[in-house]
N, C-alpha and C. Protein backbone atom coordinates (compact mmCIF):
# COMPACT_ATOMS: atom_id res chain seq x y z
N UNK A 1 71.61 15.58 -19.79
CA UNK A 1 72.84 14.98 -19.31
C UNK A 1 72.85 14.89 -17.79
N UNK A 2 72.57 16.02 -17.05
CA UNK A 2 72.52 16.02 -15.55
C UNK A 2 71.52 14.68 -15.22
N UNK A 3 70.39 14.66 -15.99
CA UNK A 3 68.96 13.94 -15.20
C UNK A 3 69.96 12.15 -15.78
N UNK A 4 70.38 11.97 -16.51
CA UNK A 4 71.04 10.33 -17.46
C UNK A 4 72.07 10.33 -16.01
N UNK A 5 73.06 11.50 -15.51
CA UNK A 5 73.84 10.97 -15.07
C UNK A 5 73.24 11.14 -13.18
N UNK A 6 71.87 11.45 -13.33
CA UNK A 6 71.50 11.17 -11.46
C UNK A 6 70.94 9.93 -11.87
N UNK A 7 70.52 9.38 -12.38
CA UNK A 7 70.06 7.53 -12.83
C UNK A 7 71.66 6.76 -12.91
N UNK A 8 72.47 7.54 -13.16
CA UNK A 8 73.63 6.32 -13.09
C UNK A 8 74.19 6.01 -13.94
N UNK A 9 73.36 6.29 -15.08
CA UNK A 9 74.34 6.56 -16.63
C UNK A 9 75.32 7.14 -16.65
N UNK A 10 76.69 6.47 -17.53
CA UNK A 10 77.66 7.21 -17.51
C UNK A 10 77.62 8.29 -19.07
N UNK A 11 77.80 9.11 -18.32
CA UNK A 11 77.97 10.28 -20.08
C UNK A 11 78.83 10.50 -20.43
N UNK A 12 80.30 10.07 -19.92
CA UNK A 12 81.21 9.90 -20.50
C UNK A 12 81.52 9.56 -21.92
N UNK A 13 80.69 8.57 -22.46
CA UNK A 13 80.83 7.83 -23.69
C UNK A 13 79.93 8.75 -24.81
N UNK A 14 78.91 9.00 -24.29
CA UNK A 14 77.69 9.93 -24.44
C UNK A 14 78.48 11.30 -25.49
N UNK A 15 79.40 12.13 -24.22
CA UNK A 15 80.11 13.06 -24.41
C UNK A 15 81.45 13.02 -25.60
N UNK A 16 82.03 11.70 -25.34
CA UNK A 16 83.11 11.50 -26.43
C UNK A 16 82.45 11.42 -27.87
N UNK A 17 81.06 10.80 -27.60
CA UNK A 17 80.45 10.64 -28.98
C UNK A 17 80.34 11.86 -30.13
N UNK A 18 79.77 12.82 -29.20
CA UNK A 18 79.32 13.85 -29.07
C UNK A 18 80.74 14.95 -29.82
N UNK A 19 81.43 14.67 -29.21
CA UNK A 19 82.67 16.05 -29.65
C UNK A 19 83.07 14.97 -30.78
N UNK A 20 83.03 13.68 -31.09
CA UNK A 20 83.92 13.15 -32.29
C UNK A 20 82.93 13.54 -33.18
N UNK A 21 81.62 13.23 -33.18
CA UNK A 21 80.97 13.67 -34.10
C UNK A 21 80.45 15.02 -34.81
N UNK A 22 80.81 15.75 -33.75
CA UNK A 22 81.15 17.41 -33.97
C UNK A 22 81.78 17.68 -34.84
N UNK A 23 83.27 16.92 -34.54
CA UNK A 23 84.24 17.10 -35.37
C UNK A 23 84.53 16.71 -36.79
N UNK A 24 83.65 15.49 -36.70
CA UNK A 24 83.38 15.10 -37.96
C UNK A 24 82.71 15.83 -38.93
N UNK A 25 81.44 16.10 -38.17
CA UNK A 25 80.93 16.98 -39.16
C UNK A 25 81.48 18.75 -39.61
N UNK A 26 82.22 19.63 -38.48
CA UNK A 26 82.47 20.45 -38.65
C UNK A 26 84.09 20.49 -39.54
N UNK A 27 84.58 18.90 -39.83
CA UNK A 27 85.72 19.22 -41.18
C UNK A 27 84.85 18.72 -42.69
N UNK A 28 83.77 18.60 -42.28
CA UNK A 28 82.71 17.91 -43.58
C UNK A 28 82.71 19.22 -44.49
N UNK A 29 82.29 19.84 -43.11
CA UNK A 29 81.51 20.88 -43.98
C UNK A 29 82.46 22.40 -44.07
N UNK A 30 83.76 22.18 -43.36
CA UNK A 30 84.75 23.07 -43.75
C UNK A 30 84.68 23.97 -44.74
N UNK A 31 84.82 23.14 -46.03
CA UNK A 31 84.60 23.65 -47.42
C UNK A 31 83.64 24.91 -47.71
N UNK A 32 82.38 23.71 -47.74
CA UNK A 32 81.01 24.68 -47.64
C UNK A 32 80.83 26.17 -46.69
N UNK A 33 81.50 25.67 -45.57
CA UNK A 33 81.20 27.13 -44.53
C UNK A 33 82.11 28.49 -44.86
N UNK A 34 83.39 27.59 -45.24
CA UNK A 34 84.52 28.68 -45.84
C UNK A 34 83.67 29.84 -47.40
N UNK A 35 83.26 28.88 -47.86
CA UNK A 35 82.34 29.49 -49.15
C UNK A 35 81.35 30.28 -48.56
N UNK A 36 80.49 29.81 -47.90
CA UNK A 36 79.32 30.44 -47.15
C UNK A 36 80.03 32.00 -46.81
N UNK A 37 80.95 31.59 -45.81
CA UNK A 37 81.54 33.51 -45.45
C UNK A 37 82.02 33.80 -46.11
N UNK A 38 82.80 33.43 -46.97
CA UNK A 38 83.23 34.73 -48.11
C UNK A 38 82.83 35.11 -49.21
N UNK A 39 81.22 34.48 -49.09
CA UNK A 39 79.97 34.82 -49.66
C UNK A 39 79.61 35.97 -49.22
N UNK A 40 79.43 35.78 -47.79
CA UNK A 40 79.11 37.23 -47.15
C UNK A 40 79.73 38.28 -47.16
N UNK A 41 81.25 37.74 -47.36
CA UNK A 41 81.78 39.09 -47.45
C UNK A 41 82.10 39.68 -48.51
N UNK A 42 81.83 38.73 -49.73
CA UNK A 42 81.94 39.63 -51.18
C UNK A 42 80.60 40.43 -51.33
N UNK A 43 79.52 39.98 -50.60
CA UNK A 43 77.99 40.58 -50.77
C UNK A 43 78.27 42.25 -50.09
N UNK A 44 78.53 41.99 -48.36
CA UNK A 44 79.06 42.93 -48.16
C UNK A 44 79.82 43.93 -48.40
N UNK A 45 81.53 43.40 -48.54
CA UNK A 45 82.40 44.91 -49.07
C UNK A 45 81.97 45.02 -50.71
N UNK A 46 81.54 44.08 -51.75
CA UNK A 46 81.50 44.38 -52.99
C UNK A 46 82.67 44.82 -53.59
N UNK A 47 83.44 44.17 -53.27
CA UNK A 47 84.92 44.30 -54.18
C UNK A 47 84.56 44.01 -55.96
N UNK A 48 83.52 43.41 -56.20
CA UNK A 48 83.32 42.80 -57.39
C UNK A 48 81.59 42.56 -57.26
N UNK A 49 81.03 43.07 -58.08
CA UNK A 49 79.66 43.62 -58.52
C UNK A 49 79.51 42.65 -60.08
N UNK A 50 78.48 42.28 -60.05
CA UNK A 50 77.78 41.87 -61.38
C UNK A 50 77.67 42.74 -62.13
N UNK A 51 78.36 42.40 -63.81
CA UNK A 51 78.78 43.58 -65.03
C UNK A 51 80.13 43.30 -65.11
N UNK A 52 80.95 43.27 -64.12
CA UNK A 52 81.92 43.98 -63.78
C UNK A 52 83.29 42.67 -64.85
N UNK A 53 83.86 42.69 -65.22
CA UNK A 53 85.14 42.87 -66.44
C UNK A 53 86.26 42.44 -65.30
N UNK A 54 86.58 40.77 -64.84
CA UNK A 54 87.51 40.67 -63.76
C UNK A 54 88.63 40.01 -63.81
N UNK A 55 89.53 39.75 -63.44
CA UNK A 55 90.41 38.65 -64.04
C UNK A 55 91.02 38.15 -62.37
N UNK A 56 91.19 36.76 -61.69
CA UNK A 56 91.34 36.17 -60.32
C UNK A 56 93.13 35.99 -61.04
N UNK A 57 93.95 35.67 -59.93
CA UNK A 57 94.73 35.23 -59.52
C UNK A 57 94.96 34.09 -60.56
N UNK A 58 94.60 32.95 -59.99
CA UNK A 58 94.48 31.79 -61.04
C UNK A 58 94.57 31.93 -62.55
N UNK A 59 93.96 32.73 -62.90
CA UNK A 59 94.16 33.23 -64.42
C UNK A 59 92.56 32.79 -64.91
N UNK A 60 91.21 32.89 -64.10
CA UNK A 60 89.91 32.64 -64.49
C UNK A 60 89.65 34.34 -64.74
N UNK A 61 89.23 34.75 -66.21
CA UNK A 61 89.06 35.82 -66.39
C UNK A 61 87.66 36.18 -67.04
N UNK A 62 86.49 37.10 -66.38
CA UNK A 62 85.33 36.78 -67.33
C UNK A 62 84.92 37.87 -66.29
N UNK A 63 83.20 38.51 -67.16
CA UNK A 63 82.19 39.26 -66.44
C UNK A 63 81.43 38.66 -65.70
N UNK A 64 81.35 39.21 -64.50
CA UNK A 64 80.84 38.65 -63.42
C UNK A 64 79.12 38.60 -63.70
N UNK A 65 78.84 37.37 -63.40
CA UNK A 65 77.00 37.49 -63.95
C UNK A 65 76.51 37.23 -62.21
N UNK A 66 77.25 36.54 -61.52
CA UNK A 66 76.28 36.91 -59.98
C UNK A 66 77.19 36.78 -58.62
N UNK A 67 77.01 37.10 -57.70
CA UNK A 67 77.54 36.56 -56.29
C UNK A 67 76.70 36.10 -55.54
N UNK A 68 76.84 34.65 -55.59
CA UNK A 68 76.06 33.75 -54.83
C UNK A 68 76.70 33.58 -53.33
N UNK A 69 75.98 32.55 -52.59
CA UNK A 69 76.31 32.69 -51.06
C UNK A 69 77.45 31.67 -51.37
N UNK A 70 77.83 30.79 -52.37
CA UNK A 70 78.40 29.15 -51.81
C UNK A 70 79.45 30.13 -53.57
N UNK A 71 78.82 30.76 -54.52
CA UNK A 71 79.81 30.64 -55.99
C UNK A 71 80.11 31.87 -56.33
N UNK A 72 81.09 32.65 -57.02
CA UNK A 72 80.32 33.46 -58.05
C UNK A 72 80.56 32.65 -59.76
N UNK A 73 79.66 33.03 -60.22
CA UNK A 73 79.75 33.07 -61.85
C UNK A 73 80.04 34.10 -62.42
N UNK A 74 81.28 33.38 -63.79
CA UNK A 74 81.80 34.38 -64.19
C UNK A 74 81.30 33.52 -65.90
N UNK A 75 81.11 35.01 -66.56
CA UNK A 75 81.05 34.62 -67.90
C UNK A 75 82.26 35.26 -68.78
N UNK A 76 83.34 33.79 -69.26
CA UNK A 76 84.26 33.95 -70.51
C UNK A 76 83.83 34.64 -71.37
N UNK A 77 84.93 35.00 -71.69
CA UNK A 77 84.87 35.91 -73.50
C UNK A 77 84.22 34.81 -74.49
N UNK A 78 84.48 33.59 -74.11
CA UNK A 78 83.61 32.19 -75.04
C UNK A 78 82.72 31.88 -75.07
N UNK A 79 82.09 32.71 -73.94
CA UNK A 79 80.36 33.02 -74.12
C UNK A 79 80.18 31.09 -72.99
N UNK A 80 81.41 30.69 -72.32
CA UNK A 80 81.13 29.75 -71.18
C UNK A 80 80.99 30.26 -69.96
N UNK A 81 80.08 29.83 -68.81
CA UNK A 81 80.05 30.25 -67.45
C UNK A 81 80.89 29.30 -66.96
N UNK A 82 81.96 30.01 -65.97
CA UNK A 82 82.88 29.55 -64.86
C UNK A 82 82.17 29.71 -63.48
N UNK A 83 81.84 28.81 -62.81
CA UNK A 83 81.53 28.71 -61.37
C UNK A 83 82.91 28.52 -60.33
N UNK A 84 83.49 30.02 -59.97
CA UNK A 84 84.55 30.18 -59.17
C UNK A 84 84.18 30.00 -57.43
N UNK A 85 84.10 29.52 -56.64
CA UNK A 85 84.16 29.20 -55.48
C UNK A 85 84.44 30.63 -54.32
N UNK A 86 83.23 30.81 -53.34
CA UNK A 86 83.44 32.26 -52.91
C UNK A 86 85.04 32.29 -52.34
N UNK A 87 85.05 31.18 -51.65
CA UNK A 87 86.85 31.18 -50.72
C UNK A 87 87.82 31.41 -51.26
N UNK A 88 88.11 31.26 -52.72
CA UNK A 88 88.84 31.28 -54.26
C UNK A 88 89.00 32.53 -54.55
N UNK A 89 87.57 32.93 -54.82
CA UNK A 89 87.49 34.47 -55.19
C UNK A 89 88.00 35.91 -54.03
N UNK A 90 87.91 35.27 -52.16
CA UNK A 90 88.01 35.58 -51.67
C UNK A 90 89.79 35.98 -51.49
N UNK A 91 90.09 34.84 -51.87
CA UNK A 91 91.22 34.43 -51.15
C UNK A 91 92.25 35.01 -52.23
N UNK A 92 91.70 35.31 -53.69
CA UNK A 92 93.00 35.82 -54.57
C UNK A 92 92.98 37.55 -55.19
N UNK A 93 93.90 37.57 -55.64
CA UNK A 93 94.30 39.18 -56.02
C UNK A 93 93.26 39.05 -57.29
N UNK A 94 92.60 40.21 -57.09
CA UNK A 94 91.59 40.17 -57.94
C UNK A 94 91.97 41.78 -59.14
N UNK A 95 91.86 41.42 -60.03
CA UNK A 95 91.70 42.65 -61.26
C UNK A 95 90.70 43.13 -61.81
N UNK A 96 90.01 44.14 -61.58
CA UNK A 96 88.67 44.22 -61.78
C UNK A 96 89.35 45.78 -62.98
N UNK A 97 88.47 45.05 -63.82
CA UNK A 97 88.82 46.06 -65.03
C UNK A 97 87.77 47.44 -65.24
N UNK A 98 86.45 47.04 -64.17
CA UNK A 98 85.39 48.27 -64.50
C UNK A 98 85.57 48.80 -63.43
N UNK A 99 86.71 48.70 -62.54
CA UNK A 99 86.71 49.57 -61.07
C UNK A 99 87.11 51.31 -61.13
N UNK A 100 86.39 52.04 -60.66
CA UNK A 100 86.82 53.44 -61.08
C UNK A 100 87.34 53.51 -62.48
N UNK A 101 88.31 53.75 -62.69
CA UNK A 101 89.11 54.22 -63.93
C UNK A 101 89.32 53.53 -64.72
N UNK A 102 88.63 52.73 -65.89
CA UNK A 102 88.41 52.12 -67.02
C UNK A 102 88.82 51.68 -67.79
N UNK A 103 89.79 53.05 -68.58
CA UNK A 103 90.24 53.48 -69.44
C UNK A 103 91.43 52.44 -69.50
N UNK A 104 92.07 52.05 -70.92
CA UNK A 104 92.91 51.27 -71.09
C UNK A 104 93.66 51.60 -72.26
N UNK A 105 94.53 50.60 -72.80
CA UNK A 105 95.10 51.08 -74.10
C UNK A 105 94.98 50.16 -74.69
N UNK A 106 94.69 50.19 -76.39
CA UNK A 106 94.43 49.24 -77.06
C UNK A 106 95.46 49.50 -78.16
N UNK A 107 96.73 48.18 -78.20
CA UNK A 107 97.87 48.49 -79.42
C UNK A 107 98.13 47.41 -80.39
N UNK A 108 98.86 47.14 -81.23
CA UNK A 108 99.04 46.38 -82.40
C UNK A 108 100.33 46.87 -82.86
N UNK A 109 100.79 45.82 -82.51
CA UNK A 109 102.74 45.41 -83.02
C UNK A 109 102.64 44.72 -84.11
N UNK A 110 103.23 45.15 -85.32
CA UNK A 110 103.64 44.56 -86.56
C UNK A 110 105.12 44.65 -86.87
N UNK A 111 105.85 44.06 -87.59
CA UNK A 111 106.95 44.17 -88.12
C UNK A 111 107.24 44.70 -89.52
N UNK A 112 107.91 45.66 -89.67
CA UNK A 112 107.95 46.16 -91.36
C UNK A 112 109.36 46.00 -91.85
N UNK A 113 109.92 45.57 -92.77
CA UNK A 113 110.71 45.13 -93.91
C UNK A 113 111.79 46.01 -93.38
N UNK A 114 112.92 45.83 -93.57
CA UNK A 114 114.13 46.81 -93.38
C UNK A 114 114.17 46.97 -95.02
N UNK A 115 114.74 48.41 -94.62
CA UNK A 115 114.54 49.60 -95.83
C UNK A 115 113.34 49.94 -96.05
N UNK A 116 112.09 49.79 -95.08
CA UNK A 116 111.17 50.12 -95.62
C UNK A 116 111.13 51.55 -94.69
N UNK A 117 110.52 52.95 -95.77
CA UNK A 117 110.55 54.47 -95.22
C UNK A 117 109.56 54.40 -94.46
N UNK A 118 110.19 54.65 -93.11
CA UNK A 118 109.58 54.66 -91.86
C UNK A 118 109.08 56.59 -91.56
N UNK A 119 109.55 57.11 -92.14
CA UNK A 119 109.05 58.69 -92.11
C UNK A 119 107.65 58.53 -92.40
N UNK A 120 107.53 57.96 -93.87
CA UNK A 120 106.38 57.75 -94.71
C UNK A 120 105.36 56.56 -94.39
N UNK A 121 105.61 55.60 -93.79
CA UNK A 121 104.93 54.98 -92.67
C UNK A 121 104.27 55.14 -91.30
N UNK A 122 104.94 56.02 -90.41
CA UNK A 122 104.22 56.94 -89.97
C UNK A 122 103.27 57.88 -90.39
N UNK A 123 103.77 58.65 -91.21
CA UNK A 123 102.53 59.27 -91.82
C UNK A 123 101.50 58.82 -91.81
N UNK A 124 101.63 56.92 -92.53
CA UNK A 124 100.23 56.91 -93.30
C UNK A 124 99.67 56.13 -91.99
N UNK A 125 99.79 56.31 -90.87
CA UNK A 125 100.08 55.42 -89.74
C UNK A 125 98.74 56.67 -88.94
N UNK A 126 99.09 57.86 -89.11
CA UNK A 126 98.82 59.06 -88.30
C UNK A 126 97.78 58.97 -88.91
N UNK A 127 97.76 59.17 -90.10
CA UNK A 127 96.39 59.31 -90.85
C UNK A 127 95.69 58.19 -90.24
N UNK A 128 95.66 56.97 -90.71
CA UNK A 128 94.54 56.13 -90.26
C UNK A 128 94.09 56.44 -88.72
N UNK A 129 95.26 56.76 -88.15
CA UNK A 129 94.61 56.59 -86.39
C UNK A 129 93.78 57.38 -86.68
N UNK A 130 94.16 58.94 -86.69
CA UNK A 130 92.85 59.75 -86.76
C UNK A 130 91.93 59.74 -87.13
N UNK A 131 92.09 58.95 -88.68
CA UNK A 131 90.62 58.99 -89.09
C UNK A 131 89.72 57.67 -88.47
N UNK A 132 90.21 56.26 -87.51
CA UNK A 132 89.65 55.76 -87.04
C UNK A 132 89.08 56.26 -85.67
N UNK A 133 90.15 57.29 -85.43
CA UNK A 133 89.77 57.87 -83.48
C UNK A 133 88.47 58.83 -84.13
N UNK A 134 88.49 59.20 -85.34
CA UNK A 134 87.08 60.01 -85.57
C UNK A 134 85.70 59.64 -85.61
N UNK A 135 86.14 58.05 -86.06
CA UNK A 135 85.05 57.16 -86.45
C UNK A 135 84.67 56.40 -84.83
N UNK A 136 85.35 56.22 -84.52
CA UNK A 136 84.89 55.18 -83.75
C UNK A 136 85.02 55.73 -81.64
N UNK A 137 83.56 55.66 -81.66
CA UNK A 137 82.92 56.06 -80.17
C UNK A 137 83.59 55.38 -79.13
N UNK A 138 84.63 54.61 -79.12
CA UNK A 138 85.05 53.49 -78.56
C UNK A 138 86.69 54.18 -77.67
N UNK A 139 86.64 55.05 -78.77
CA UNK A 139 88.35 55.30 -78.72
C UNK A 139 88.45 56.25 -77.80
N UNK A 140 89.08 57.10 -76.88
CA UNK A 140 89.14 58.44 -76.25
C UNK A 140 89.78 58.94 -77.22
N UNK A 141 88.92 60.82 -77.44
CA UNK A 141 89.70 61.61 -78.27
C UNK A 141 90.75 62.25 -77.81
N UNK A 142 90.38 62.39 -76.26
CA UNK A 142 91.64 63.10 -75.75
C UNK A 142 93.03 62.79 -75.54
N UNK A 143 93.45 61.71 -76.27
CA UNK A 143 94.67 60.66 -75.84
C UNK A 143 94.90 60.77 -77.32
N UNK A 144 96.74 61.14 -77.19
CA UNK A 144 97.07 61.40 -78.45
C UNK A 144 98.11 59.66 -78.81
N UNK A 145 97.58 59.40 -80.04
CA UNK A 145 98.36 57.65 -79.93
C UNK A 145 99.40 58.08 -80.14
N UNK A 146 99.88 56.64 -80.42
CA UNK A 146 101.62 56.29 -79.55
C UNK A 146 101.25 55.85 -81.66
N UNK A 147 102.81 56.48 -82.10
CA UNK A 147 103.11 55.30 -83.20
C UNK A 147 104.53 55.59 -83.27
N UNK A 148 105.50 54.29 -82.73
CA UNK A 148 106.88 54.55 -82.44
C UNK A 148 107.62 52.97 -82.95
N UNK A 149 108.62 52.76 -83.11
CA UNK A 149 109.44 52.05 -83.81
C UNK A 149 109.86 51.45 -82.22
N UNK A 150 109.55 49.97 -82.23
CA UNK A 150 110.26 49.51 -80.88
C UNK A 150 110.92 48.47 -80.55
N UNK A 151 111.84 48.17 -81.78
CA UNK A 151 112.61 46.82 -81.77
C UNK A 151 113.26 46.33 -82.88
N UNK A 152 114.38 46.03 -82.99
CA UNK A 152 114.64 45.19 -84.23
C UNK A 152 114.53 44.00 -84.35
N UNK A 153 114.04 43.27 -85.37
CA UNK A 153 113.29 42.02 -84.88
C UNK A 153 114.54 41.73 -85.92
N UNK A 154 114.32 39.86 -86.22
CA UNK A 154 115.19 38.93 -87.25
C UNK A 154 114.53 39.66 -88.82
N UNK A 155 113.46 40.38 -88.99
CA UNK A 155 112.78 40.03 -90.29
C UNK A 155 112.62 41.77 -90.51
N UNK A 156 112.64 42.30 -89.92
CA UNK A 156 112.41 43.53 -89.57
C UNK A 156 111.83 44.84 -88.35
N UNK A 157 111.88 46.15 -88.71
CA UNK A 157 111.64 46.57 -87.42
C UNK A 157 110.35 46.50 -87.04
N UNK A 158 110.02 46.30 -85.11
CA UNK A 158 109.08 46.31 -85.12
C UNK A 158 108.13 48.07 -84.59
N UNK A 159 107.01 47.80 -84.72
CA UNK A 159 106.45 49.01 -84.74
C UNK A 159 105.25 48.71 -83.70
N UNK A 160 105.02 49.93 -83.27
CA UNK A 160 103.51 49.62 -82.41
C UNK A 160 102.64 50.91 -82.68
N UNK A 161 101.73 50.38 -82.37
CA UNK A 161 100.18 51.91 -82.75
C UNK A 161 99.82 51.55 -81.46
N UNK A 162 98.99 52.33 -80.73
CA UNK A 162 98.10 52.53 -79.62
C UNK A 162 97.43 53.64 -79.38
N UNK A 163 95.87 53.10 -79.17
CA UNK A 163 95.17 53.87 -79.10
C UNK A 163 94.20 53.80 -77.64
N UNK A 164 93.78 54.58 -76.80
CA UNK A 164 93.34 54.62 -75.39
C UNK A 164 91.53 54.44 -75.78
N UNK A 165 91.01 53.32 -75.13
CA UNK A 165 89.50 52.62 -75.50
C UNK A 165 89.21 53.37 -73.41
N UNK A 166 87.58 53.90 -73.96
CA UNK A 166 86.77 53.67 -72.44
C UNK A 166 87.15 52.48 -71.83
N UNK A 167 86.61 51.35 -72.49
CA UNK A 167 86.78 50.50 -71.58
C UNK A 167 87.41 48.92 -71.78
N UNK A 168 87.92 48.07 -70.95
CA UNK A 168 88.45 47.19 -71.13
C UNK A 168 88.11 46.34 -72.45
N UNK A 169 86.85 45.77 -72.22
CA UNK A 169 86.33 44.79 -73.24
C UNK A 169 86.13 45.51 -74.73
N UNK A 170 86.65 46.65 -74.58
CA UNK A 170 86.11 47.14 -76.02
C UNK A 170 87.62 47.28 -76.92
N UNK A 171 88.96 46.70 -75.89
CA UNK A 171 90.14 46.61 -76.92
C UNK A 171 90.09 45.65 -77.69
N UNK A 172 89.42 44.46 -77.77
CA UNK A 172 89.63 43.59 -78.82
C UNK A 172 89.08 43.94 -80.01
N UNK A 173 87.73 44.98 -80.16
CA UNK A 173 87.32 45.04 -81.61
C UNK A 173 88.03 46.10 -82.12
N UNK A 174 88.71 47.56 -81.60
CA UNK A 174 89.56 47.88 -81.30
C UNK A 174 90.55 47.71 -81.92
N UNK A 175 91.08 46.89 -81.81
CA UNK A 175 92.49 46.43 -82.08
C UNK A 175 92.17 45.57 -83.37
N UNK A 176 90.81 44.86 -83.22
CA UNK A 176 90.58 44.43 -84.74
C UNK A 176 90.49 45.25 -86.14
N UNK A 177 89.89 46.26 -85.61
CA UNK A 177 89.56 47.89 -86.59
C UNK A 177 91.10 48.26 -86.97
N UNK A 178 92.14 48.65 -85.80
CA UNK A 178 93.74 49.57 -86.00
C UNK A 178 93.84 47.92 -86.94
N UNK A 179 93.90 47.02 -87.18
CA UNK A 179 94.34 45.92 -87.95
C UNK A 179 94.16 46.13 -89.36
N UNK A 180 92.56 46.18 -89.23
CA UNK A 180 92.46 46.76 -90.71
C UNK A 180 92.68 47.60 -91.63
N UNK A 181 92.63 48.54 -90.49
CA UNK A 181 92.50 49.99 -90.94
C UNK A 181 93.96 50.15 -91.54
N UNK A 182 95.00 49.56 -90.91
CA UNK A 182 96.71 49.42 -90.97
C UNK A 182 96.71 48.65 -92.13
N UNK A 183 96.15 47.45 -92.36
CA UNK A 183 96.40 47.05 -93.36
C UNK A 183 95.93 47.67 -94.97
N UNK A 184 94.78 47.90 -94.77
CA UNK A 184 93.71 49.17 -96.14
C UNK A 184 95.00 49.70 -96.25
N UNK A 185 95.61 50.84 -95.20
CA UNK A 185 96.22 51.98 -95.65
C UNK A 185 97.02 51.38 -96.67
N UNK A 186 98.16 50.32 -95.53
CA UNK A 186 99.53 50.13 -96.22
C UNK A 186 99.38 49.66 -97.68
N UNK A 187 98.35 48.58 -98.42
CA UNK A 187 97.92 48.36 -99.54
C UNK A 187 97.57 49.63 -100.31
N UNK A 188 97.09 50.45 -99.92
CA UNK A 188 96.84 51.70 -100.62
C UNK A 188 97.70 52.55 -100.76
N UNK A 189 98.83 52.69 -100.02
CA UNK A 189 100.18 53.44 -100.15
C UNK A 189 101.17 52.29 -100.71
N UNK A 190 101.23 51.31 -100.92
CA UNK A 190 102.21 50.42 -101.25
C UNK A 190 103.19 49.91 -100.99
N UNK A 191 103.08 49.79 -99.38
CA UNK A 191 104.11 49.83 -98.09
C UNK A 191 103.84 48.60 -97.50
C-alpha cells in the first residue's frame, strides 16, 4: 500500500474494497465461526461427553455419539441421529441425565374401579414390587417404592407405583416390567 501510494495510486478505493469485503465475508461465515467456538468450548469444559443420556432446551433429546468442531450428534431413542449445531448446544440449558447422580424414578399411574379394595390392592401391589426389585438388576434395592392412591379420576381412583432405576434410560423397560408385572398380579388376584 505505501509503495501503490508513492507511484500515485490512490488506495482509497483499494481500502474501501478491502473492509467491504471483510465484511462480507466475516457475516458469511458468522454462522460457521459461532459453531467453530462453541466447538471448542464443549471440547474443552465437557459439559456433555459421548455416552452421555441428554435432553437441549429445544426439546432434541438423545445419547450423545460425538462432539465435533462445527456439530454434535445425538442419537434418538428411534435409533435416528440428530445433528445439533455447536452454538445451539452451546447456547441452551442442557439436561444431562448421566451427570454425577443418575439415579431416577421409574412410575406407572393406573386407574382402579371405585369400590375396588384398595387395602388388598396394595398388598398385591407390594408383593409384585418386591418380587420385581428382586429380580431385576436395574432397580435400586435401597429405595423403598412409593404405592399411594393419588387422585380421583371420572372412572376411578388413580394410583401410582414407583420404583428408583440406576439409570435414566433404563426407566422405560422398567416401567414396561411394573406394567406387567401389575397386570399378571391383578388377573391372578381378580382385581
Amino acid at each position: 500500500l505505501v509503495v501503490l501510494d508513492n507511484l500515485g495510486i490512490s488506495i482509497t478505493p483499494i481500502l474501501a474494497s478491502l473492509g467491504v469485503s471483510s465484511l462480507a465475508v466475516a457475516l458469511a461465515l458468522q454462522d460457521t465461526l459461532s459453531n467453530f467456538f462453541s466447538g471448542i468450548y464443549l471440547l474443552m469444559e465437557r459439559p456433555i461427553e459421548p455416552g452421555q443420556l441428554i435432553e437441549l432446551e429445544g426439546g432434541s433429546t438423545g445419547t450423545v455419539r460425538k462432539v465435533g468442531w462445527r456439530n454434535t450428534e445425538l442419537l434418538t431413542g428411534q435409533n435416528n441421529v440428530v445433528l445439533v449445531p455447536n452454538a445451539t448446544v452451546a447456547k441452551s440449558r442442557i439436561t444431562n441425565f448421566d451427570l454425577d447422580e443418575s439415579r431416577t424414578n421409574a412410575g406407572v399411574e393406573f386407574t382402579l374401579a371405585y369400590g375396588t379394595d384398595l387395602d388388598r390392592v396394595k398388598v398385591v401391589l407390594a408383593q409384585t414390587v418386591r418380587e420385581l426389585t428382586h429380580a431385576e438388576a436395574r432397580i435400586c434395592k435401597d429405595f423403598e417404592p412409593v404405592i399411594r392412591c393419588v387422585d380421583f379420576k371420572e372412572r376411578g381412583i388413580g394410583m401410582l407405583v414407583e420404583v428408583s432405576v440406576f439409570r435414566h434410560k433404563d426407566r422405560g423397560i422398567v416401567r414396561d416390567q411394573l406394567i406387567a408385572g401389575i397386570n399378571d398380579a391383578f388377573q391372578k388376584a381378580g382385581i
